[in-house]
C-alpha atoms as a PDB file:
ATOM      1  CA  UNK A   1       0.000   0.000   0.000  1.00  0.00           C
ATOM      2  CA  UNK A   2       1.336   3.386  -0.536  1.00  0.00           C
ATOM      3  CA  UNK A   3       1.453   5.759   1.923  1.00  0.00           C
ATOM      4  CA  UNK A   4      -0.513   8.835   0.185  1.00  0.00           C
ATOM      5  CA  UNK A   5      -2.770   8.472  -2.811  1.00  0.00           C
ATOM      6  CA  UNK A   6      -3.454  11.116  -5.459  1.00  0.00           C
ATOM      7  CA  UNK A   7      -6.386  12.155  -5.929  1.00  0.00           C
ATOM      8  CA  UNK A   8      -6.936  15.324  -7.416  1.00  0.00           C
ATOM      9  CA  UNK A   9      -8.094  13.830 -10.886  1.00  0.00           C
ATOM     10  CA  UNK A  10     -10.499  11.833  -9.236  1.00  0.00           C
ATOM     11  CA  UNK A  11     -14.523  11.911  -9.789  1.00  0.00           C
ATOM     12  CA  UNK A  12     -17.190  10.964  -7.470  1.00  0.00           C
ATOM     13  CA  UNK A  13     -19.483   8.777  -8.056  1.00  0.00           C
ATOM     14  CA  UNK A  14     -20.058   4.811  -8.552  1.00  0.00           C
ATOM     15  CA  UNK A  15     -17.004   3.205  -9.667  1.00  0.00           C
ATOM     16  CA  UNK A  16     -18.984   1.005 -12.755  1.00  0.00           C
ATOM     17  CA  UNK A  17     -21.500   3.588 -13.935  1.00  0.00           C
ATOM     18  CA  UNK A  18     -24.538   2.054 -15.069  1.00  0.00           C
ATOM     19  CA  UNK A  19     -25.037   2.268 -19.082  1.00  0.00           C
ATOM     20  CA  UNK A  20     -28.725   3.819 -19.643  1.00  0.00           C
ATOM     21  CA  UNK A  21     -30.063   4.749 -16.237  1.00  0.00           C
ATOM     22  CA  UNK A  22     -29.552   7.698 -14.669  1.00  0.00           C
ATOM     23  CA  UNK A  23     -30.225   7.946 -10.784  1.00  0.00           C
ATOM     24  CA  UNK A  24     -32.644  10.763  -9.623  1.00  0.00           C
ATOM     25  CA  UNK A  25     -34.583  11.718  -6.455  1.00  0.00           C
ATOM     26  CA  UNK A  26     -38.150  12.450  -6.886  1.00  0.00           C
ATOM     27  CA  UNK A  27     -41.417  12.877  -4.814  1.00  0.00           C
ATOM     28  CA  UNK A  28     -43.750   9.942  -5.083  1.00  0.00           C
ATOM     29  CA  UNK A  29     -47.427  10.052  -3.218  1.00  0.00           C
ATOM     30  CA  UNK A  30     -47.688   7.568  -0.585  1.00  0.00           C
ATOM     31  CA  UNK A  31     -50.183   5.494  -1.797  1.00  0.00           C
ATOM     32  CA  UNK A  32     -48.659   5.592  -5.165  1.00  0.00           C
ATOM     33  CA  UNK A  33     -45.409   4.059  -3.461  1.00  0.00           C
ATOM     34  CA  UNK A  34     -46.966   1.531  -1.128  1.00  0.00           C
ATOM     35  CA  UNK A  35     -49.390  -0.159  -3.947  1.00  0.00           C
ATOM     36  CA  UNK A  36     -45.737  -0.484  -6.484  1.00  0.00           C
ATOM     37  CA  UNK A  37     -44.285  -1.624  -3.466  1.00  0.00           C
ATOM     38  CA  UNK A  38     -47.225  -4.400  -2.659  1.00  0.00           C
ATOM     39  CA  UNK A  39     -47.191  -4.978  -6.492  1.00  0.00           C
ATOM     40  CA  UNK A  40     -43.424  -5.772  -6.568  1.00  0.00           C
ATOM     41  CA  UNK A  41     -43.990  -8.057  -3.478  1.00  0.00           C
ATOM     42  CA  UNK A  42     -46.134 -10.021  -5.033  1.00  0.00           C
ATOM     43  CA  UNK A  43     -44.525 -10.684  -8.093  1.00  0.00           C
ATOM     44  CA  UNK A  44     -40.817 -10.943  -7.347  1.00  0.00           C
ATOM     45  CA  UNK A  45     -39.575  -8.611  -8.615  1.00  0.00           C
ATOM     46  CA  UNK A  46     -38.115  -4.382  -7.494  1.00  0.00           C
ATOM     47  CA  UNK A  47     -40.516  -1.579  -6.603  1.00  0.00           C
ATOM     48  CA  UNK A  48     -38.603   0.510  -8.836  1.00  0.00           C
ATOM     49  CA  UNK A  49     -37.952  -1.878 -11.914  1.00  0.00           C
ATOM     50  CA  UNK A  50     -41.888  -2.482 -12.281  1.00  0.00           C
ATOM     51  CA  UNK A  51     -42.493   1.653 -11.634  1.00  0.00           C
ATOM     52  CA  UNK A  52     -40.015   2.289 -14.817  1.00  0.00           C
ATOM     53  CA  UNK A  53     -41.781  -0.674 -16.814  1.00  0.00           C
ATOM     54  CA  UNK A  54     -45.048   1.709 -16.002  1.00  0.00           C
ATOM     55  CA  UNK A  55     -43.162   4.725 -17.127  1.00  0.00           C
ATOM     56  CA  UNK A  56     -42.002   3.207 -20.425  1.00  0.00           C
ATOM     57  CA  UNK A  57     -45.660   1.684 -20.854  1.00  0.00           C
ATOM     58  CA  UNK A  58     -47.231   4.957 -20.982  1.00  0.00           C
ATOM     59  CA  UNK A  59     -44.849   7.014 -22.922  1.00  0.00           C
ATOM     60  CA  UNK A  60     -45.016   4.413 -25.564  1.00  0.00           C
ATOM     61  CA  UNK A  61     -49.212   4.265 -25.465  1.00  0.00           C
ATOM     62  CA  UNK A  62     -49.151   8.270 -24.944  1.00  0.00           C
ATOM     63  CA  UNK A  63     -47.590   8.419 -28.688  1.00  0.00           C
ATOM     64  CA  UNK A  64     -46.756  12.285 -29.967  1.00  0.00           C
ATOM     65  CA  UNK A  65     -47.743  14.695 -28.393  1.00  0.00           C
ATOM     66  CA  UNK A  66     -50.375  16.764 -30.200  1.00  0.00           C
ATOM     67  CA  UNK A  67     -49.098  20.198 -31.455  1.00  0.00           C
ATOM     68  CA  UNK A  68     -50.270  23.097 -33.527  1.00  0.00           C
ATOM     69  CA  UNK A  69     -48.231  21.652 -35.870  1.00  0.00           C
ATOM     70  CA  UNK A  70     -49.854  18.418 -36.140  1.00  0.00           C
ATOM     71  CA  UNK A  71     -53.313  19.504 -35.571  1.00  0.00           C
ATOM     72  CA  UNK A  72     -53.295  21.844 -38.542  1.00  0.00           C
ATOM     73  CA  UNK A  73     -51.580  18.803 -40.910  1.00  0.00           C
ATOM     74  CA  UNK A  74     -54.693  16.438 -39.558  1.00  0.00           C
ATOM     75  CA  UNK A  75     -57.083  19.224 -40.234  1.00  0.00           C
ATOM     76  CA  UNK A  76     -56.081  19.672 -43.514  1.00  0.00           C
ATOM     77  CA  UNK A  77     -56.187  16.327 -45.011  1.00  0.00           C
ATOM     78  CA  UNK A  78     -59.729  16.264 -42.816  1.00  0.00           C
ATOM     79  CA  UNK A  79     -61.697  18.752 -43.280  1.00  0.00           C
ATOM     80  CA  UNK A  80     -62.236  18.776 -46.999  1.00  0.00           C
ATOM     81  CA  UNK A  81     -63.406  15.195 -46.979  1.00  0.00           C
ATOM     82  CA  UNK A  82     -65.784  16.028 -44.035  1.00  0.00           C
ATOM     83  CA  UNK A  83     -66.710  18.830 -45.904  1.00  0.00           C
ATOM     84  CA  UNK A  84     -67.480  16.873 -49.053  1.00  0.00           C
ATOM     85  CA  UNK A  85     -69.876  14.433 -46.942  1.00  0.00           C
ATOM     86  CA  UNK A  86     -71.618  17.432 -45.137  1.00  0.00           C
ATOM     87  CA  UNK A  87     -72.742  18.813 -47.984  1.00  0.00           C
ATOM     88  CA  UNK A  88     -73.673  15.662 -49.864  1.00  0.00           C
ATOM     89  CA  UNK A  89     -76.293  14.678 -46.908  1.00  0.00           C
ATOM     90  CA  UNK A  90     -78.917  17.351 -46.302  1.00  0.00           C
ATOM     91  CA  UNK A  91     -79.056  18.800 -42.870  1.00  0.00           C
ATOM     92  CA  UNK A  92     -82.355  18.386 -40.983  1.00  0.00           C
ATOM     93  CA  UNK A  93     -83.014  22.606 -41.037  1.00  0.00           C
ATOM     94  CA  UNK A  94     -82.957  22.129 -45.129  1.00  0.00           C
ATOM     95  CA  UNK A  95     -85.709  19.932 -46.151  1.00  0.00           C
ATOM     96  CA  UNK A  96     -87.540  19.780 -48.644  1.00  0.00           C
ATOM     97  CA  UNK A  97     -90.716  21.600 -47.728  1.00  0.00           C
ATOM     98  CA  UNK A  98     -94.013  19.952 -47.354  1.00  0.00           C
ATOM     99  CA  UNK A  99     -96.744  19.947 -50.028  1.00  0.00           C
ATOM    100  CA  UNK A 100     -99.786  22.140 -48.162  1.00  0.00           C
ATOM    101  CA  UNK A 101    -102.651  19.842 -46.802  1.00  0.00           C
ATOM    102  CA  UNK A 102    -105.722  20.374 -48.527  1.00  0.00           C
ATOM    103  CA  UNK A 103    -108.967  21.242 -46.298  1.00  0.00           C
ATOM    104  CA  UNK A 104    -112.182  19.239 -46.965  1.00  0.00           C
ATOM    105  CA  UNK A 105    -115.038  21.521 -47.490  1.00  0.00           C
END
């Protein structure tokens, strides 16, 4: 052993980083905590591993998020067609009017 190490170009931190994860502190409810918690219990497996399987679940199902951007592009290639089919089917205030009833006299 030698009898003073140098460490001046040293960095803190774990000594294997982990590739891909990046450790945070957040604020978790309670009851959001103890029910992954009881999850994880049951099946086997970390509280945390099965929270970040939850996290990538719903960023996948949540999809893009909707813009101005992509709300005019879907109204664009939309509206003309709904357009097209509104005016092909008569609206209900545009009948066509009634022939008069005649009176018996």
């Amino acid at each position: 052993m030698k009898a003073e190490y140098d460490f001046s170009g040293a960095k803190r931190g774990a000594v294997i980083p982990q590739k891909g994860k990046t450790r945070i502190s957040i604020f978790i409810d309670n009851a959001v905590l103890d029910a992954f918690r009881s999850r994880a219990e049951r099946a086997g497996t970390g509280y945390q591993t099965m929270m970040n399987d939850a996290l990538k679940e719903y960023l996948a199902d949540a999809g893009q998020p909707l813009t101005e951007k992509l709300l005019r592009q879907v109204l664009r290639q939309e509206l003309p067609e709904y357009i097209a089919q509104a005016s092909a089917v008569p609206s209900k205030g545009t009948a066509k009017p009634r022939a008069k009833a005649t009176t018996r006299r």
